[in-house]
Protein backbone atom coordinates (compact mmCIF):
# COMPACT_ATOMS: atom_id res chain seq x y z
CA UNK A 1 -9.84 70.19 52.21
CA UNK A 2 -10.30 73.20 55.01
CA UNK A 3 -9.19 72.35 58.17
CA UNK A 4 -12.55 73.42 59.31
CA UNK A 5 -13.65 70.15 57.24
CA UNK A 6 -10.28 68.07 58.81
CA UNK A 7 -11.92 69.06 62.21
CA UNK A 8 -15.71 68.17 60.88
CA UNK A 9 -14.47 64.86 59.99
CA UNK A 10 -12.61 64.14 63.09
CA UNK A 11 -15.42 64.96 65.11
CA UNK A 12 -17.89 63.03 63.01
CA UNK A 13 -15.74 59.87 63.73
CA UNK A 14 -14.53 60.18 67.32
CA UNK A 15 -18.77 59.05 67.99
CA UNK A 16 -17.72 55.66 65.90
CA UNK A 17 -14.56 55.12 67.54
CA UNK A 18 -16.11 55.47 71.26
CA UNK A 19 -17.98 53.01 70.47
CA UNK A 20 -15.57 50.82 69.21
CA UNK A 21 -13.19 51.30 72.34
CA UNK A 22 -15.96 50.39 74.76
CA UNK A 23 -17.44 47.56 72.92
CA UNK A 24 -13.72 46.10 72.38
CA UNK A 25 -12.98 46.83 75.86
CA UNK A 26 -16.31 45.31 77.48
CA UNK A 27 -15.86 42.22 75.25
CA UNK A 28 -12.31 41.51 76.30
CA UNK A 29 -13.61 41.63 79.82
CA UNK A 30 -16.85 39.40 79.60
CA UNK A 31 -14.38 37.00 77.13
CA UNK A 32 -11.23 36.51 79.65
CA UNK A 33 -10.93 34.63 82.36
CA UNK A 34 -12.17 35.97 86.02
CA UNK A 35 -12.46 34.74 89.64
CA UNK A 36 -14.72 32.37 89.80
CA UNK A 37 -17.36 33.88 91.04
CA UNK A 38 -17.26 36.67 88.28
CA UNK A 39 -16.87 33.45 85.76
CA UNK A 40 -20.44 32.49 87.28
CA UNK A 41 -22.01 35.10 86.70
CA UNK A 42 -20.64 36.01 83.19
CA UNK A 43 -22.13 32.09 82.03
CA UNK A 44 -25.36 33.90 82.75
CA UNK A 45 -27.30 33.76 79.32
CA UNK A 46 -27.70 37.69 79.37
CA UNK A 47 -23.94 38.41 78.93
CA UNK A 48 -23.13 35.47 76.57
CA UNK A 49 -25.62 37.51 74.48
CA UNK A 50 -24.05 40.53 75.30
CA UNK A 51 -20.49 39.31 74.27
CA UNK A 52 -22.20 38.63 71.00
CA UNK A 53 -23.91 42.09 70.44
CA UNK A 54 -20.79 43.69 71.16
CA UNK A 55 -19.01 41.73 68.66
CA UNK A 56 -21.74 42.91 66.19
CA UNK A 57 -21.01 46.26 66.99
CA UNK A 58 -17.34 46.16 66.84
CA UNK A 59 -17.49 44.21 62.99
CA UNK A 60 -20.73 47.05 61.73
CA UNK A 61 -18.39 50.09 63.49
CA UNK A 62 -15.44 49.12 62.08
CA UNK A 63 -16.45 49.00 58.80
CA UNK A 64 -18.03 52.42 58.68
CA UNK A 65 -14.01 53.53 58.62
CA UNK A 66 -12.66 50.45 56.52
CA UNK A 67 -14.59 49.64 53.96
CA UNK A 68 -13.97 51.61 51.03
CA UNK A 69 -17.04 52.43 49.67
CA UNK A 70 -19.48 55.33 48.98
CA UNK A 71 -21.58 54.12 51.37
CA UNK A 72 -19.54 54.82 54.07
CA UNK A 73 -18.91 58.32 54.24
CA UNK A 74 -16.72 58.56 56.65
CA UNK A 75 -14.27 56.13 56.06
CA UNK A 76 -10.24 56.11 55.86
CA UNK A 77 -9.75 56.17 51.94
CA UNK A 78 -12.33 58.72 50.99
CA UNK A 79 -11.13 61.32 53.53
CA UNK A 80 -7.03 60.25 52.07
CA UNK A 81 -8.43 60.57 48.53
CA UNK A 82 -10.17 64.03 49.81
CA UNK A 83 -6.65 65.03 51.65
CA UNK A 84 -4.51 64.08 48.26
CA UNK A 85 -7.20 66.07 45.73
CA UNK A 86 -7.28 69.67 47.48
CA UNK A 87 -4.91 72.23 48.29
CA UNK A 88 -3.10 72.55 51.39
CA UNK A 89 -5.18 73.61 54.72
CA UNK A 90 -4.76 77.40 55.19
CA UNK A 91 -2.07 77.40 58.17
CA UNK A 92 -2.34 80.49 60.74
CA UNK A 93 -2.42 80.25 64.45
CA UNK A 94 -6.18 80.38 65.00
CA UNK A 95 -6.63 77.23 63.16
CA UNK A 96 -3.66 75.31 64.37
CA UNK A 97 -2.47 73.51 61.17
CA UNK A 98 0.81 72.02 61.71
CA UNK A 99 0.87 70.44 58.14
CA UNK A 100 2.61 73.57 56.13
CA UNK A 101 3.82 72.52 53.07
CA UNK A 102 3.01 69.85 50.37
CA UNK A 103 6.04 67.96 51.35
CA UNK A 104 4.50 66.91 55.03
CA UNK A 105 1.50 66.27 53.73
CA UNK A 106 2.61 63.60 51.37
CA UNK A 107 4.32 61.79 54.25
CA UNK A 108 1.04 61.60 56.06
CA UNK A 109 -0.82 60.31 53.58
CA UNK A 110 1.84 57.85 52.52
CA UNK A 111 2.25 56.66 56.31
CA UNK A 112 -1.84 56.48 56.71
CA UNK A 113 -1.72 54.70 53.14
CA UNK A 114 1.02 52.17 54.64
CA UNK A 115 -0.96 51.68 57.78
CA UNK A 116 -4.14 50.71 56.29
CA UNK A 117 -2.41 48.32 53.30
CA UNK A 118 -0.21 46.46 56.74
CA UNK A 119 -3.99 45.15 57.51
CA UNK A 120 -5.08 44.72 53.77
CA UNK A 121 -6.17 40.77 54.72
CA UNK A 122 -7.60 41.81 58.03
CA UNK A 123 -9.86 44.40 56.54
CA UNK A 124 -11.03 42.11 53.67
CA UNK A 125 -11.91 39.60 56.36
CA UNK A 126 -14.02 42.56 58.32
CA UNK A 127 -15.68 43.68 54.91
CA UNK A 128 -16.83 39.94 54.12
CA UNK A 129 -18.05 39.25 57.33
CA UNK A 130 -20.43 42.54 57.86
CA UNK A 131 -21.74 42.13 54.07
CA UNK A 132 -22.25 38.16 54.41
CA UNK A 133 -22.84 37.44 58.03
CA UNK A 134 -23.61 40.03 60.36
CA UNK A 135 -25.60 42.58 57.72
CA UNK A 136 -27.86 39.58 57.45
CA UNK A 137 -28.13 38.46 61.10
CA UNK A 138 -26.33 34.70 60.02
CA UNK A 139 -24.27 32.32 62.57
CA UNK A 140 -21.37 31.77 62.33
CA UNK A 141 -18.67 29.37 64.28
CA UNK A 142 -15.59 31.06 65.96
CA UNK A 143 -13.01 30.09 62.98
CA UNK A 144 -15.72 29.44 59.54
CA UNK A 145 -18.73 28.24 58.33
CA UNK A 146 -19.15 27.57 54.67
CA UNK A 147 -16.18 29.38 53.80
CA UNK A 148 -16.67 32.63 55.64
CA UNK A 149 -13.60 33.32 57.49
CA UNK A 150 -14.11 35.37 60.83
CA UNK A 151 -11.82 37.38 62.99
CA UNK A 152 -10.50 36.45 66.26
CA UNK A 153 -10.73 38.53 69.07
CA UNK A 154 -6.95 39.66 69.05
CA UNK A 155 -7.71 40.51 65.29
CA UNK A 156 -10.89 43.05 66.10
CA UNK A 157 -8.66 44.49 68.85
CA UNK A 158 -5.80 44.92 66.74
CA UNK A 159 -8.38 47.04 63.81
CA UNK A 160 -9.48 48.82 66.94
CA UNK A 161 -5.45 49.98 67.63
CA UNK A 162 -5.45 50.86 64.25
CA UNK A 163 -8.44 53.14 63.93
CA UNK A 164 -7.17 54.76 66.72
CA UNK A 165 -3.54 55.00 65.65
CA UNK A 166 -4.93 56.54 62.52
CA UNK A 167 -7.17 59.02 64.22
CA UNK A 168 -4.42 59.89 66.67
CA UNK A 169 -2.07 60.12 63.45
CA UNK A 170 -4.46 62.92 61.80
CA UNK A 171 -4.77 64.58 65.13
CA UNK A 172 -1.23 64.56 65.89
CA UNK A 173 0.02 66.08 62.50
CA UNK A 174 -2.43 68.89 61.79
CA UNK A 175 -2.83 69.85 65.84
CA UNK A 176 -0.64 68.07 68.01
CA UNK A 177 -2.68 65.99 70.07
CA UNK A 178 -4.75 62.80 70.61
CA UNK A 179 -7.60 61.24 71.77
CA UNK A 180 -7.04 59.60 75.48
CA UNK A 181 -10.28 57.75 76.38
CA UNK A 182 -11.61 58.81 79.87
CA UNK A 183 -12.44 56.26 82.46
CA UNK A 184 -13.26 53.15 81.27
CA UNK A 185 -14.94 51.70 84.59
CA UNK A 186 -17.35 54.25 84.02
CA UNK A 187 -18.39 51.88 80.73
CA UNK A 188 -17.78 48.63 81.98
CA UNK A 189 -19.91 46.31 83.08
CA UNK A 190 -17.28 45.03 85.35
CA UNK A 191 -18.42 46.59 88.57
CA UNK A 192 -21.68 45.25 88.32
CA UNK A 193 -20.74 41.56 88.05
CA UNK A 194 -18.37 41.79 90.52
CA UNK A 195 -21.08 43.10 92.62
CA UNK A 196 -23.14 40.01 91.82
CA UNK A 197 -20.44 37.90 92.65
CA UNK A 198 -19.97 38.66 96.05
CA UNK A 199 -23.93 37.25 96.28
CA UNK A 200 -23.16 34.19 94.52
CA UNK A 201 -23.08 32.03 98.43
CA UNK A 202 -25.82 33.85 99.85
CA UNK A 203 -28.57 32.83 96.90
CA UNK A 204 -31.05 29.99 98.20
């Protein structure tokens, strides 16, 4: 694998994981507790629908980098198999490899390998649920319905920490850096319900 194709890849993902970050951050603010006023207006219909489409998102996302299939082409295991199958990335200073010998590189993909297999039940869970549930539009309670098991909130944002602690993990050995998400107020619909709070008194 080139590090031309390392950098392909990275780039090809970061579009996923955006998404992911602003649909896990926008959830945990219409889900948690406000003022009161910003309570009001978050038990409008509109965003209890939007809580739910962003919880689609964050299950369909996620699994475009988890599930381990050839239908995903971009997820975690095909581009470790790809990294373990091909010869070392050429390492000179225009293309800013920092993995130089076959040593380091087997300690990355052992660490990514450990990463992903600490959230072996937690993936299953997100696999089963797009496939069964969400890929076919079905409702489901917030623990199970006829067996299905879901994922709690805490759960989705924990597979969120660790798409991004894998993607900063990649980053961080072959070029020493990371991915720091730029403001997230900019995303959020926070500023407009707290906007629409502050009219809640002055409806007729």
């Amino acid at each position: 694998m080139t590090i031309a194709e390392i950098s392909k890849y990275k780039k090809n993902i970061l579009g996923i994981l955006f998404d992911i970050l602003v649909s896990v951050n926008n959830a945990k603010y219409i889900g948690a507790k406000s003022t009161e006023n910003e309570d009001w207006v978050k038990s409008h219909p509109f965003f209890k629908y939007y809580f739910h489409q962003l919880r689609f998102i964050l299950i369909i996302q996620l699994t475009k980098l988890f599930n381990d299939s050839r239908n995903e082409k971009y997820n975690f295991y095909k581009f470790l198999r790809t990294l373990e199958s091909t010869p070392l990335p050429e390492t000179n200073e225009s293309n800013r490899n920092r993995i130089s010998n076959s040593s380091q590189m087997a300690k990355l993909i052992a660490d990514l390998k450990l990463m992903l297999e600490e959230f072996k039940v937690d993936i299953t869970i997100l696999i089963n649920l797009r496939n069964n549930v969400y890929a076919h539009s079905k409702q489901i309670s917030a623990h199970s319905e006829s067996g299905i098991i879901t994922l709690s909130n805490e759960r989705i944002e924990a597979l969120t920490e660790l798409a991004f602690n894998i993607y900063n993990k990649i980053t961080g050995e072959f070029y020493d850096g990371e991915f720091i998400f730029p403001n997230k107020k900019n995303w959020s619909p926070e500023w407009l319900i707290q906007r629409v709070a502050e009219t809640r008194h002055k409806i007729p």
